[in-house]
C-alpha atoms as a PDB file:
ATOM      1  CA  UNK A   1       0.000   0.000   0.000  1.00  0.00           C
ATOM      2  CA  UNK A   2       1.287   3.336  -0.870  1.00  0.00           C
ATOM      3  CA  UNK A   3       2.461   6.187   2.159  1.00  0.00           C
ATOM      4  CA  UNK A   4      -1.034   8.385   2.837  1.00  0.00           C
ATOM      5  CA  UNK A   5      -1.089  11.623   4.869  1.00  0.00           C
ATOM      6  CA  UNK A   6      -3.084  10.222   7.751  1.00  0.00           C
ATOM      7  CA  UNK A   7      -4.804  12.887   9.937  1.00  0.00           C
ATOM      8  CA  UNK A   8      -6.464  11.964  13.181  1.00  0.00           C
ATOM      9  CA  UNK A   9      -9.268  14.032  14.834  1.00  0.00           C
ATOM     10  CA  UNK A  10     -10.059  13.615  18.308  1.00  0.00           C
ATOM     11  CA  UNK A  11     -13.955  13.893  19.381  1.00  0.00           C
ATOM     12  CA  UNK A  12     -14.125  12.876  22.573  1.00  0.00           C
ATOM     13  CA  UNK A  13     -18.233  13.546  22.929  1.00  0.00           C
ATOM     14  CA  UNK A  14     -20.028  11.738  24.957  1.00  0.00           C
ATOM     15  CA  UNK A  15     -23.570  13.129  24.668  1.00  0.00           C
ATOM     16  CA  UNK A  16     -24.930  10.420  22.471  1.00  0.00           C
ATOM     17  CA  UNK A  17     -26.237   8.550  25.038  1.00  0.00           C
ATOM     18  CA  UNK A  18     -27.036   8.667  29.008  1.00  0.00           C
ATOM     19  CA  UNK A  19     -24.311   6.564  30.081  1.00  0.00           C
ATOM     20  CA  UNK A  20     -20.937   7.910  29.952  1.00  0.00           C
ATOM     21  CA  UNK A  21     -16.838   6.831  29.555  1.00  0.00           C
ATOM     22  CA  UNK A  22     -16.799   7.542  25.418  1.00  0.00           C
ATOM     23  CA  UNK A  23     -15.245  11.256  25.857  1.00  0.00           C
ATOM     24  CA  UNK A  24     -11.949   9.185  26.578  1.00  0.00           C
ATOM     25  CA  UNK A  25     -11.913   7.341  23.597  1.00  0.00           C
ATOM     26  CA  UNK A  26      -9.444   9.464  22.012  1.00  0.00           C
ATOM     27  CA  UNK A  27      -6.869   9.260  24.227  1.00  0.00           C
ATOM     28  CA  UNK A  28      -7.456   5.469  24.673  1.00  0.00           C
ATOM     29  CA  UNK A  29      -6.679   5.034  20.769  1.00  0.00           C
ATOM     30  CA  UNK A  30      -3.499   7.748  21.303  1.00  0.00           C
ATOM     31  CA  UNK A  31      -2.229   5.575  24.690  1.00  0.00           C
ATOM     32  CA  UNK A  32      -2.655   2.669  22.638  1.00  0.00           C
ATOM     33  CA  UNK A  33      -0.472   3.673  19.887  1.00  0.00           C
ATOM     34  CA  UNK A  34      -2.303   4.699  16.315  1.00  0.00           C
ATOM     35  CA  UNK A  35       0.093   7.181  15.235  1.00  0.00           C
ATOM     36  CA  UNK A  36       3.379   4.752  15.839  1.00  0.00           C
ATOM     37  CA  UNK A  37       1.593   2.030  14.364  1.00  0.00           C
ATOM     38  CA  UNK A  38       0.291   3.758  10.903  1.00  0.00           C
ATOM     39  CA  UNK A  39       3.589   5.314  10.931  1.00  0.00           C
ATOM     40  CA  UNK A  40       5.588   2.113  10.988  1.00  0.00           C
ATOM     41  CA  UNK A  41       3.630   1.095   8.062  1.00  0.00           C
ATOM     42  CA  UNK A  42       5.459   4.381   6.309  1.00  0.00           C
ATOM     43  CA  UNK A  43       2.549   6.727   6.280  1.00  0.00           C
ATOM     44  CA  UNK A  44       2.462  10.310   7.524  1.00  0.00           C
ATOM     45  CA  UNK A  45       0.726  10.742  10.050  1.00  0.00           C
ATOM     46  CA  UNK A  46      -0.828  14.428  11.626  1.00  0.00           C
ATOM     47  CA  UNK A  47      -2.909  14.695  15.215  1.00  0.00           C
ATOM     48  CA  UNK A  48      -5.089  17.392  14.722  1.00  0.00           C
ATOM     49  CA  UNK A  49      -5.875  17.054  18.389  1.00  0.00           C
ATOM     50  CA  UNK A  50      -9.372  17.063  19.840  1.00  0.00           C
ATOM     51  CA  UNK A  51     -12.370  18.854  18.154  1.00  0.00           C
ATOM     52  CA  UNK A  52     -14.957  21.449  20.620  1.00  0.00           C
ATOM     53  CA  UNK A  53     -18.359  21.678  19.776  1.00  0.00           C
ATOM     54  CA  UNK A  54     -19.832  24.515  18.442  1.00  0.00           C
ATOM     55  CA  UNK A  55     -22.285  26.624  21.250  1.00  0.00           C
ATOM     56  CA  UNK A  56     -25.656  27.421  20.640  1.00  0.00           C
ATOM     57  CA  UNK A  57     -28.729  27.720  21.915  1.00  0.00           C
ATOM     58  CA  UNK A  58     -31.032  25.304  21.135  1.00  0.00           C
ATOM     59  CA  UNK A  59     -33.434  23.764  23.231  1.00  0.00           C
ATOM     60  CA  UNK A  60     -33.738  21.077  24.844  1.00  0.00           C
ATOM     61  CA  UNK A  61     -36.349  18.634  23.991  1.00  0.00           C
ATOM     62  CA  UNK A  62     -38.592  16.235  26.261  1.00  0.00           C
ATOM     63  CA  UNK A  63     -37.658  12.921  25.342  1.00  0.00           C
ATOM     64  CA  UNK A  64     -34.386  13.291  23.783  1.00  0.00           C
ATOM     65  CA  UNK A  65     -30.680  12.971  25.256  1.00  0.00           C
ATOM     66  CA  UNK A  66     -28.853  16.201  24.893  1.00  0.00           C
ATOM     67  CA  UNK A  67     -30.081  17.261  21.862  1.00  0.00           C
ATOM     68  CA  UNK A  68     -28.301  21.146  22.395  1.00  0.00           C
ATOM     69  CA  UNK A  69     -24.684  19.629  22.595  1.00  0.00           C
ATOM     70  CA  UNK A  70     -24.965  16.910  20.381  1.00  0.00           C
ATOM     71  CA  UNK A  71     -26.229  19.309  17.414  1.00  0.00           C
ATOM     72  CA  UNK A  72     -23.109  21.212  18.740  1.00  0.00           C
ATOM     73  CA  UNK A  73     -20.729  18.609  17.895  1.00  0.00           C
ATOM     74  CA  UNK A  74     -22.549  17.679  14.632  1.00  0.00           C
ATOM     75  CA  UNK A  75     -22.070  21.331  13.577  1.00  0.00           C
ATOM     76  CA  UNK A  76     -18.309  21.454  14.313  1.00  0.00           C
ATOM     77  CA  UNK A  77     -17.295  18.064  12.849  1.00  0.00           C
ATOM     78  CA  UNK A  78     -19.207  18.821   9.668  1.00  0.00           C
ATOM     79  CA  UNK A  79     -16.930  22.094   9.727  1.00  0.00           C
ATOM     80  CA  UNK A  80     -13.895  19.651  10.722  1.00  0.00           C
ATOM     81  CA  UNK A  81     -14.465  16.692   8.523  1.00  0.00           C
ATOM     82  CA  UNK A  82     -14.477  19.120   5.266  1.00  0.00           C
ATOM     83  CA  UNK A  83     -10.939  20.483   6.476  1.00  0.00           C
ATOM     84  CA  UNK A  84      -9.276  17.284   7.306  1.00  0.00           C
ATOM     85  CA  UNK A  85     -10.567  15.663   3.801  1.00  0.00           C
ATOM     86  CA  UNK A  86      -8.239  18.203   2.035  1.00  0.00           C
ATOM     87  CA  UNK A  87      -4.833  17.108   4.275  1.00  0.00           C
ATOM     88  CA  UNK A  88      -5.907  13.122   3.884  1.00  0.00           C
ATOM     89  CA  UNK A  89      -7.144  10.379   5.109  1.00  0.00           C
ATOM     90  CA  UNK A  90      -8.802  11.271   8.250  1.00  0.00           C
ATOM     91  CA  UNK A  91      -9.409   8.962  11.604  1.00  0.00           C
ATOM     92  CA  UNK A  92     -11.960  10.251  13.639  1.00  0.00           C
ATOM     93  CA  UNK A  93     -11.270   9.530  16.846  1.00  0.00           C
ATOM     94  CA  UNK A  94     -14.502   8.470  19.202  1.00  0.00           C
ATOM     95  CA  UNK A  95     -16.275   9.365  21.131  1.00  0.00           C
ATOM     96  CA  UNK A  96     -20.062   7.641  20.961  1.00  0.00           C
ATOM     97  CA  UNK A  97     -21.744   7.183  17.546  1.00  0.00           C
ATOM     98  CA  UNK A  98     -23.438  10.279  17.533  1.00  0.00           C
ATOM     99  CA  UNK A  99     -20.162  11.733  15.524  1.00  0.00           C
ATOM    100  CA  UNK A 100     -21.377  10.464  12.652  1.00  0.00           C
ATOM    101  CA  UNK A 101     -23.732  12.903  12.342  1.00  0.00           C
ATOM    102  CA  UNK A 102     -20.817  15.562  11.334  1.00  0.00           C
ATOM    103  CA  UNK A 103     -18.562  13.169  10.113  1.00  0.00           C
ATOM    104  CA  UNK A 104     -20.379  11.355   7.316  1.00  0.00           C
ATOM    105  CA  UNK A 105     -22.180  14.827   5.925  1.00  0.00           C
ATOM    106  CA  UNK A 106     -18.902  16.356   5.915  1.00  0.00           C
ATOM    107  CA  UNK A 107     -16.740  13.959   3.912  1.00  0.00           C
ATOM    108  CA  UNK A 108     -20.266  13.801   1.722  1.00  0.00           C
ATOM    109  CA  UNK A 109     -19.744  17.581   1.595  1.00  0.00           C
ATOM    110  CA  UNK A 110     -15.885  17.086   0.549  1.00  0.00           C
ATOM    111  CA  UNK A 111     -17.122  13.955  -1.840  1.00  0.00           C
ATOM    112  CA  UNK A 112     -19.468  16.139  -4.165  1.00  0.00           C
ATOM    113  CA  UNK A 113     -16.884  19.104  -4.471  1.00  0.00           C
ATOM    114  CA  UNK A 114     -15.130  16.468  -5.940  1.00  0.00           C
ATOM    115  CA  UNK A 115     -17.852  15.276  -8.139  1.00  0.00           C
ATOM    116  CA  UNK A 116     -17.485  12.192  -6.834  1.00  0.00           C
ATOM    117  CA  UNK A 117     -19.851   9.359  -5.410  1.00  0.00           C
ATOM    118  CA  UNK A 118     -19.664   8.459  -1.623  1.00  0.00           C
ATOM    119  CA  UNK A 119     -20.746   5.589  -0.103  1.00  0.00           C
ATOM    120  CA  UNK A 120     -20.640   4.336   3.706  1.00  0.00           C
ATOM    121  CA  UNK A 121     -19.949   0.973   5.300  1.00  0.00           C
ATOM    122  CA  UNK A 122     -21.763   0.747   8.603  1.00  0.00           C
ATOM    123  CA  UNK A 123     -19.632  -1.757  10.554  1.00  0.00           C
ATOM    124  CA  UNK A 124     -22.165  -1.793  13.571  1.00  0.00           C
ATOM    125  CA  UNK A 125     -24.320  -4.175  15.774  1.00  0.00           C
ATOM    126  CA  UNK A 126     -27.092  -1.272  15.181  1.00  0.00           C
ATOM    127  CA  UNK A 127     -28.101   0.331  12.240  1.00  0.00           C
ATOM    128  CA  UNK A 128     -28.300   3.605  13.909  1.00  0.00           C
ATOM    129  CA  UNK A 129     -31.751   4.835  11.409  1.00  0.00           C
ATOM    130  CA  UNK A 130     -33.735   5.899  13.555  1.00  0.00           C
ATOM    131  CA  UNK A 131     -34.863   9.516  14.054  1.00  0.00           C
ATOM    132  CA  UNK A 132     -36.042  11.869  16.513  1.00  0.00           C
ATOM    133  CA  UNK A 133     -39.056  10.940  16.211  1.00  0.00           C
ATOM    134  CA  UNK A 134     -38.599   7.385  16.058  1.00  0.00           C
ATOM    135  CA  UNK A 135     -36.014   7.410  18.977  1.00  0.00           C
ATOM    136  CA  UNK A 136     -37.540   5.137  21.825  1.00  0.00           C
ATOM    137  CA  UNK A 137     -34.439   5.866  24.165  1.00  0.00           C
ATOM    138  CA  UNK A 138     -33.390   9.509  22.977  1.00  0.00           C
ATOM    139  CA  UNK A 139     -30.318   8.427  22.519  1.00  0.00           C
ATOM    140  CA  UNK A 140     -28.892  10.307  19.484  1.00  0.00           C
ATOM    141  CA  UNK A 141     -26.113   8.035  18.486  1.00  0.00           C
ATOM    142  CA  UNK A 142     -28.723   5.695  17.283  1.00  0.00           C
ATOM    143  CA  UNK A 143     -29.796   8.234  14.584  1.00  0.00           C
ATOM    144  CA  UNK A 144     -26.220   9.303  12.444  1.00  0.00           C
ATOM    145  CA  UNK A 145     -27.030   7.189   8.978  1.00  0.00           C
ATOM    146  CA  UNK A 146     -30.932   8.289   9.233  1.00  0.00           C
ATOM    147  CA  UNK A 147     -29.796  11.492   9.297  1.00  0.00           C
ATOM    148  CA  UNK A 148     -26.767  11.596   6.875  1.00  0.00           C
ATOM    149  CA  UNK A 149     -29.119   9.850   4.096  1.00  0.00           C
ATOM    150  CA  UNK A 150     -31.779  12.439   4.151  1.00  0.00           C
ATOM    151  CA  UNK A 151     -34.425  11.007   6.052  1.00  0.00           C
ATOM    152  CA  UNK A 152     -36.953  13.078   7.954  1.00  0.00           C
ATOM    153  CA  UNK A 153     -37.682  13.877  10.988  1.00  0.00           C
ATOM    154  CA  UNK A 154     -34.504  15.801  12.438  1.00  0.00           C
ATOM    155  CA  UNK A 155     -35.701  19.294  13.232  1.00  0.00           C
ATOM    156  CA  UNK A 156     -33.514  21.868  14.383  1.00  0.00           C
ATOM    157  CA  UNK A 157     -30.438  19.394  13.149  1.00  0.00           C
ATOM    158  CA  UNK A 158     -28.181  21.874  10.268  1.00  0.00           C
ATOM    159  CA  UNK A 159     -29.608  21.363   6.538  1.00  0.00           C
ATOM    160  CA  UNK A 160     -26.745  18.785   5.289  1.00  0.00           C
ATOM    161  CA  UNK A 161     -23.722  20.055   2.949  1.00  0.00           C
ATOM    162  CA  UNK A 162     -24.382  16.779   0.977  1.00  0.00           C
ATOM    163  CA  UNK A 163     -26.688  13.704   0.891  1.00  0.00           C
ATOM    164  CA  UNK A 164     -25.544   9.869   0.863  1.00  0.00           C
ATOM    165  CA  UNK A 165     -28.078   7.944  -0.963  1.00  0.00           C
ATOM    166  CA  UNK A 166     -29.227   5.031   1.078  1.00  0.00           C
ATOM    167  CA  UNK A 167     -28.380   2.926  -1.694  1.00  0.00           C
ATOM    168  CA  UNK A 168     -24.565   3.504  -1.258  1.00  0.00           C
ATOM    169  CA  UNK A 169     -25.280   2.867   2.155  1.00  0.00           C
ATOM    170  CA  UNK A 170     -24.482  -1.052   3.556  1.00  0.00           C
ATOM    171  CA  UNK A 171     -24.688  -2.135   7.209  1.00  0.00           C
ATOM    172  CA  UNK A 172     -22.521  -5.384   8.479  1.00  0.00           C
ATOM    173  CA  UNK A 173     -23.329  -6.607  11.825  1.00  0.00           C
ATOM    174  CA  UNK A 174     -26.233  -6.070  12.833  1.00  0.00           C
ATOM    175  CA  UNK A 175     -28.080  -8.082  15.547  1.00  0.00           C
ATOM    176  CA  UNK A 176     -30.167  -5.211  17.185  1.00  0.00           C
ATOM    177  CA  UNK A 177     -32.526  -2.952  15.459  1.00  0.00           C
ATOM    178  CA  UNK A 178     -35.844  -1.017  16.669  1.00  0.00           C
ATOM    179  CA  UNK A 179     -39.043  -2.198  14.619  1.00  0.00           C
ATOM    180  CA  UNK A 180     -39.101   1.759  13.576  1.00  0.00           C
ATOM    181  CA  UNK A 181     -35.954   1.339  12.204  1.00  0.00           C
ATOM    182  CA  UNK A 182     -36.588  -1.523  10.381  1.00  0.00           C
ATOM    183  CA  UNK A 183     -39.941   0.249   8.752  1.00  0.00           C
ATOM    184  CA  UNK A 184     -37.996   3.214   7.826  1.00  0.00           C
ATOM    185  CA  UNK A 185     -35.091   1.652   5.923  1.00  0.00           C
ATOM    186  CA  UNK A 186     -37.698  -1.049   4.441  1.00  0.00           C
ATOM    187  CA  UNK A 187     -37.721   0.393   1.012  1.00  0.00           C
ATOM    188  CA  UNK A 188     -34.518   2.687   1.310  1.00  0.00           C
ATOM    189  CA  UNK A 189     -31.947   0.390  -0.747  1.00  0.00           C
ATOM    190  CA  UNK A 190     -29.655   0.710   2.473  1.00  0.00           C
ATOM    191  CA  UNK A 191     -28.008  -2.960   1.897  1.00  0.00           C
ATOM    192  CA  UNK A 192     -28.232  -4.587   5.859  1.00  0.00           C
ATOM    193  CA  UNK A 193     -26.822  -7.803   6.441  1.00  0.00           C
ATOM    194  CA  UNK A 194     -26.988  -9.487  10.241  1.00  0.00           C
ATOM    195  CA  UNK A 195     -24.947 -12.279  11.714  1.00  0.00           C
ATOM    196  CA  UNK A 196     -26.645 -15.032  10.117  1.00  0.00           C
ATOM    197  CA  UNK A 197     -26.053 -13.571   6.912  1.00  0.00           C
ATOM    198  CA  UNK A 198     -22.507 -14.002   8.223  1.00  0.00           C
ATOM    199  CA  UNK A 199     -22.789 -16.870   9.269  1.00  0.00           C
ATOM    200  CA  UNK A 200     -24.340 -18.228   6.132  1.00  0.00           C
ATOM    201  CA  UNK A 201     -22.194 -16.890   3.378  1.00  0.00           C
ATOM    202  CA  UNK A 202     -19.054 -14.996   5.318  1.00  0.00           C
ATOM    203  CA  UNK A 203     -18.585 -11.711   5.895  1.00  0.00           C
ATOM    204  CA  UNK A 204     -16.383 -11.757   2.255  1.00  0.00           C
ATOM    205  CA  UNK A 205     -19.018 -12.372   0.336  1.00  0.00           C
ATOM    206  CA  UNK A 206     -20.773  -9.746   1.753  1.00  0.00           C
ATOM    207  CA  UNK A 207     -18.160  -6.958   1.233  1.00  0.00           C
ATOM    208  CA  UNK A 208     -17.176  -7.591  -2.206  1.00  0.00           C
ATOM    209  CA  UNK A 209     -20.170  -6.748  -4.253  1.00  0.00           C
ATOM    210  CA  UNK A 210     -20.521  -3.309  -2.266  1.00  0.00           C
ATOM    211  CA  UNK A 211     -16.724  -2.653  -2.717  1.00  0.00           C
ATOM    212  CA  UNK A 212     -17.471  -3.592  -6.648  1.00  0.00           C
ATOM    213  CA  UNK A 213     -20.312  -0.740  -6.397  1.00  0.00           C
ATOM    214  CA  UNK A 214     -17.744   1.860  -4.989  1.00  0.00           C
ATOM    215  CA  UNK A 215     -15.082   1.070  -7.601  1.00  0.00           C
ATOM    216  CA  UNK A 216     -17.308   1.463 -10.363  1.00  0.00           C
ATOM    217  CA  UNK A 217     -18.456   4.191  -9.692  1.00  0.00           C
ATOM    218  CA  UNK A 218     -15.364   5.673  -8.746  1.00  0.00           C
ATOM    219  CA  UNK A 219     -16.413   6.594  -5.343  1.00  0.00           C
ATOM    220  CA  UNK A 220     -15.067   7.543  -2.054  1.00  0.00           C
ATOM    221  CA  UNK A 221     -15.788   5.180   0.855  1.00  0.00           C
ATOM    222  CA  UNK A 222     -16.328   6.047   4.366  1.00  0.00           C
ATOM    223  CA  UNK A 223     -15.856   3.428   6.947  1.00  0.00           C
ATOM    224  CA  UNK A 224     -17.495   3.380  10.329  1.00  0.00           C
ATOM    225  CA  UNK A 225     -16.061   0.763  12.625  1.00  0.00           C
ATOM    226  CA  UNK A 226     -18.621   0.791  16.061  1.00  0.00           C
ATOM    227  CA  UNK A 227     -16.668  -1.477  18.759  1.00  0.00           C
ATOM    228  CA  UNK A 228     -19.942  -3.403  19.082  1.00  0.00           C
ATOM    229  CA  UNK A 229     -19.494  -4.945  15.737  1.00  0.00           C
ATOM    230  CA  UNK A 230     -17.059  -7.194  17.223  1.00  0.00           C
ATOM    231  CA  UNK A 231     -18.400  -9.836  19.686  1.00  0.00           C
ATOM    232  CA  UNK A 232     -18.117  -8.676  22.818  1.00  0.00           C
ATOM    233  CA  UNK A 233     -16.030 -11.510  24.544  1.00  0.00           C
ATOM    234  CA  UNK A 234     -13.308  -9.980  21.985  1.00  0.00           C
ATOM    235  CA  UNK A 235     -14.170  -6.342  22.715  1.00  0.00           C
ATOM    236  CA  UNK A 236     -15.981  -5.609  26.116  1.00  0.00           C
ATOM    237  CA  UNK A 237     -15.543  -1.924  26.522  1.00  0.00           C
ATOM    238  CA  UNK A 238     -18.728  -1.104  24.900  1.00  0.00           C
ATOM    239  CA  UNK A 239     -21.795   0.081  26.293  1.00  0.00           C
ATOM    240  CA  UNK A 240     -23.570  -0.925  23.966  1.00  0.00           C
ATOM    241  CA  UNK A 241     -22.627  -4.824  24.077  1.00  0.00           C
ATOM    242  CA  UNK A 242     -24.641  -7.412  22.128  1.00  0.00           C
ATOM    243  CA  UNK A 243     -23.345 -11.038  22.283  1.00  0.00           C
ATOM    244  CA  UNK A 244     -23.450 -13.058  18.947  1.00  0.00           C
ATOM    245  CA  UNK A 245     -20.875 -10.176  17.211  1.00  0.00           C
ATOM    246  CA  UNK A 246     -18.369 -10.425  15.131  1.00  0.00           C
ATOM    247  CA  UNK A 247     -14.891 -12.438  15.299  1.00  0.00           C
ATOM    248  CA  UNK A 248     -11.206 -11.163  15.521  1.00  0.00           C
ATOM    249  CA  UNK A 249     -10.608 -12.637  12.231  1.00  0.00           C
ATOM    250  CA  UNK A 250     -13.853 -11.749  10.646  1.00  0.00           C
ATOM    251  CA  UNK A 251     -13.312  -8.182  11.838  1.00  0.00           C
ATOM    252  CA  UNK A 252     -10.083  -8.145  10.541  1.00  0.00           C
ATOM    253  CA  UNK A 253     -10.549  -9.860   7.164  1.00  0.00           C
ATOM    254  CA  UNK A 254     -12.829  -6.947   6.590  1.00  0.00           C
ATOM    255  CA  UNK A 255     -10.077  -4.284   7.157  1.00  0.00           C
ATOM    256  CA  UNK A 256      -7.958  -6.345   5.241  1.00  0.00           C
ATOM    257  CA  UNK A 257     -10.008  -6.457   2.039  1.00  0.00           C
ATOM    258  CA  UNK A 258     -10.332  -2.297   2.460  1.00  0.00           C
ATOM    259  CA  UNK A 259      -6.705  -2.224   2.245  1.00  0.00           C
ATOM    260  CA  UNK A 260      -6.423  -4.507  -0.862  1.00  0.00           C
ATOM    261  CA  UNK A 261      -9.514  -2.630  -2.559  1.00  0.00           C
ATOM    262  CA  UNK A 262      -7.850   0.874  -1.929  1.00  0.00           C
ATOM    263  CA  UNK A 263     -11.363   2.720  -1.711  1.00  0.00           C
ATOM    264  CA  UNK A 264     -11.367   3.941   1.854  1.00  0.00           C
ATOM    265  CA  UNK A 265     -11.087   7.568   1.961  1.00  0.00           C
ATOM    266  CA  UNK A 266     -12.134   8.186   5.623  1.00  0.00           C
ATOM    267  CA  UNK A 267     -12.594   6.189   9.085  1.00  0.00           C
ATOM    268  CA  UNK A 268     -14.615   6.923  12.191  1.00  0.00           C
ATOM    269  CA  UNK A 269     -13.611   4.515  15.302  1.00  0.00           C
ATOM    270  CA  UNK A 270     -16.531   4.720  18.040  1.00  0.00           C
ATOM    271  CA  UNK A 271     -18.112   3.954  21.113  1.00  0.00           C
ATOM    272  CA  UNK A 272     -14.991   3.001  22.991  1.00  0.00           C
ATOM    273  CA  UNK A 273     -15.389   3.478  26.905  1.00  0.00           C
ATOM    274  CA  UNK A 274     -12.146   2.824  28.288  1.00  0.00           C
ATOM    275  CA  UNK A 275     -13.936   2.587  32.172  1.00  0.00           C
ATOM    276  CA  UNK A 276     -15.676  -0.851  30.476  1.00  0.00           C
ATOM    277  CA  UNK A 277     -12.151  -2.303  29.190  1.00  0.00           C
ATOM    278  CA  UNK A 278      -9.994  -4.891  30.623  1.00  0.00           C
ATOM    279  CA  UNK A 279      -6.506  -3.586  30.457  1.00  0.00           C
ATOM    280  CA  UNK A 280      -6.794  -1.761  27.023  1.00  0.00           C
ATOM    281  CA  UNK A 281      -7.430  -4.895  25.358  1.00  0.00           C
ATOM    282  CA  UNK A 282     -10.218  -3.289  23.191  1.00  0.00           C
ATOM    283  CA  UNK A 283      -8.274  -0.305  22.465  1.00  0.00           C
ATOM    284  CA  UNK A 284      -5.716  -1.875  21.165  1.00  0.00           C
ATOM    285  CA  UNK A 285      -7.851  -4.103  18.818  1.00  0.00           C
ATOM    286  CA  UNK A 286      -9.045  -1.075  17.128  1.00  0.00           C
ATOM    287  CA  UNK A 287      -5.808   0.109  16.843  1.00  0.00           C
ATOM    288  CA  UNK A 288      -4.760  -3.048  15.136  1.00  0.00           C
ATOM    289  CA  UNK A 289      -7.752  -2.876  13.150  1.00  0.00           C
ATOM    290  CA  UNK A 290      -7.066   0.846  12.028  1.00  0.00           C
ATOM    291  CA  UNK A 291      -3.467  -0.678  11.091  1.00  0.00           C
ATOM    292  CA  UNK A 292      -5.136  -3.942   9.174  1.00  0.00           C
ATOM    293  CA  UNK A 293      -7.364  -1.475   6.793  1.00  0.00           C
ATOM    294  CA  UNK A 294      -3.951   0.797   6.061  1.00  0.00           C
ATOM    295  CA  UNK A 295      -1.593  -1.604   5.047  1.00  0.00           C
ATOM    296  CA  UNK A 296      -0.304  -4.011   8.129  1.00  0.00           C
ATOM    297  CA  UNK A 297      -0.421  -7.941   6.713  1.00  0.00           C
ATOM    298  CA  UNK A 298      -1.007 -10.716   8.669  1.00  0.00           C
ATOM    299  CA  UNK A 299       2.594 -11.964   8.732  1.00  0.00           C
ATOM    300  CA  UNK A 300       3.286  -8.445  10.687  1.00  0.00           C
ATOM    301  CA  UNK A 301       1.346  -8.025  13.776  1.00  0.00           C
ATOM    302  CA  UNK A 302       2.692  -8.241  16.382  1.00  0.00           C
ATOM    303  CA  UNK A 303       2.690 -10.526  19.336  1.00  0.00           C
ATOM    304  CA  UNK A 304      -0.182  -8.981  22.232  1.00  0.00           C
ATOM    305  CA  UNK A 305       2.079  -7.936  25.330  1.00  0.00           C
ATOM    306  CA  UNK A 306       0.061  -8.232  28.873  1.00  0.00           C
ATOM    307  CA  UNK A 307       0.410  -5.233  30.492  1.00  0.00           C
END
């Protein structure tokens, strides 16, 4: 794989959801080491440090979980994302789910400038489509890929820069989604696939017709890598656990065929909480991950120390 300018972008919020630990995500992944291991695999490598939301003064509404402060950091990653598209390959550094909501718009934003296609892999336990009207829990970080493929029902959220149809929109994982979730995207095109599809035909034969669909059309691919896609006995600092996930290998055969297909343009890693690890075990998985989809082979990794 050739040397990339590799930025990461710390957004340590943690308003996504009621329970809390996520706003020390980014310094997990930094303790853990993702800028020595991308750069031992020869790319450049540039810590923009850690992203503020934007103030304003919105109101809070019955029902939902910080809606003021999580618009806040949608607004400022938005901003953020657009930037750090035009230095490289950006890491965005979690922080719950709910940065999605700036992320994904924003590279979308940076994608049509371009003229070019983008499409999103959803590497989640949850498909994260609902809205906030369809919200049972309030909990915004189960709403980014409603939002960020132009579905309704998000008042008072900023108009988006840019659109990702839900057809360029596939979901690997999943093993927990709300009934109103499952209406809304009935329909969409958003291609879903849950562990028995896994389990039935691999998680490669998933990935390569979408990858196919992003190479055709010349597109650029944004990857979003929730820790509860991996099974929880692998990956435990996750609030968000649901057993039956995905395996080490599986996990990182899909990084693995990112790297050989080239497409990935952009990466969000989210919804570690350190305070639910086990001596940075899951920190360092997404690390190695992270490394997998940017060039480390399997003949490379390293041994796992105990610390």
């Amino acid at each position: 794989m050739q040397s990339q300018n590799i930025v990461l972008v710390g957004a340590p919020l943690d308003c996504g959801k009621a329970s809390k630990g996520c706003l020390m995500g980014p310094d997990a992944y930094r303790t853990a080491g993702i800028a020595s291991a991308l750069t031992a695999l020869g790319h450049r490598v540039t810590d923009l440090g850690n992203v503020a939301p934007d103030a304003n003064d919105i109101a809070e509404r019955d029902g939902l979980v910080n809606l003021s402060e999580t618009i806040g950091w949608t607004t400022a990653l938005m901003r953020t994302a657009q930037d750090a598209m035009q230095q490289g390959l950006p890491i965005f550094l979690g922080g719950d789910h709910a940065l999605s909501l700036g992320t994904v718009p924003g590279v979308a934003a940076h994608a049509e400038a371009e003229d070019r296609p983008q499409f999103v892999l959803w590497l989640d336990a949850h498909s994260d489509f609902n809205t906030l009207e369809t919200t049972a829990s309030g909990n915004l970080h189960g709403t980014p890929l409603a939002y960020a493929t132009g579905q309704g029902g998000f008042d008072g959220f900023p108009a988006l820069p840019a659109t990702v149809p839900p057809s360029q929109t596939c979901i690997i994982g999943l093993r927990s989604v709300d009934l109103p979730e499952r209406d809304l995207m009935a329909g969409t095109g958003v291609r879903g696939y849950d562990m028995r599809a896994i389990d039935e035909s691999g998680v490669a034969a998933l990935l390569k017709p979408f990858l196919a669909d992003v190479a055709k059309a010349g597109g650029a691919l944004h990857v979003s890598l929730d820790v509860d896609f991996i099974d929880p006995a692998y990956a435990p600092a996750v609030g968000t656990t649901v057993p039956g996930g995905a395996t080490v290998r599986e996990a990182h055969l899909v990084m693995e065929m990112l790297c050989d297909s080239g497409l990935m343009t952009s990466l969000d890693l989210v919804e570690l909480n350190p305070m639910l690890d086990e001596r940075g075990r899951t920190a360092q998985l997404m690390v190695d991950l992270a490394a997998s989809a940017l060039g480390r082979r399997i003949f490379d990794r390293p041994t796992p120390r105990m610390i």
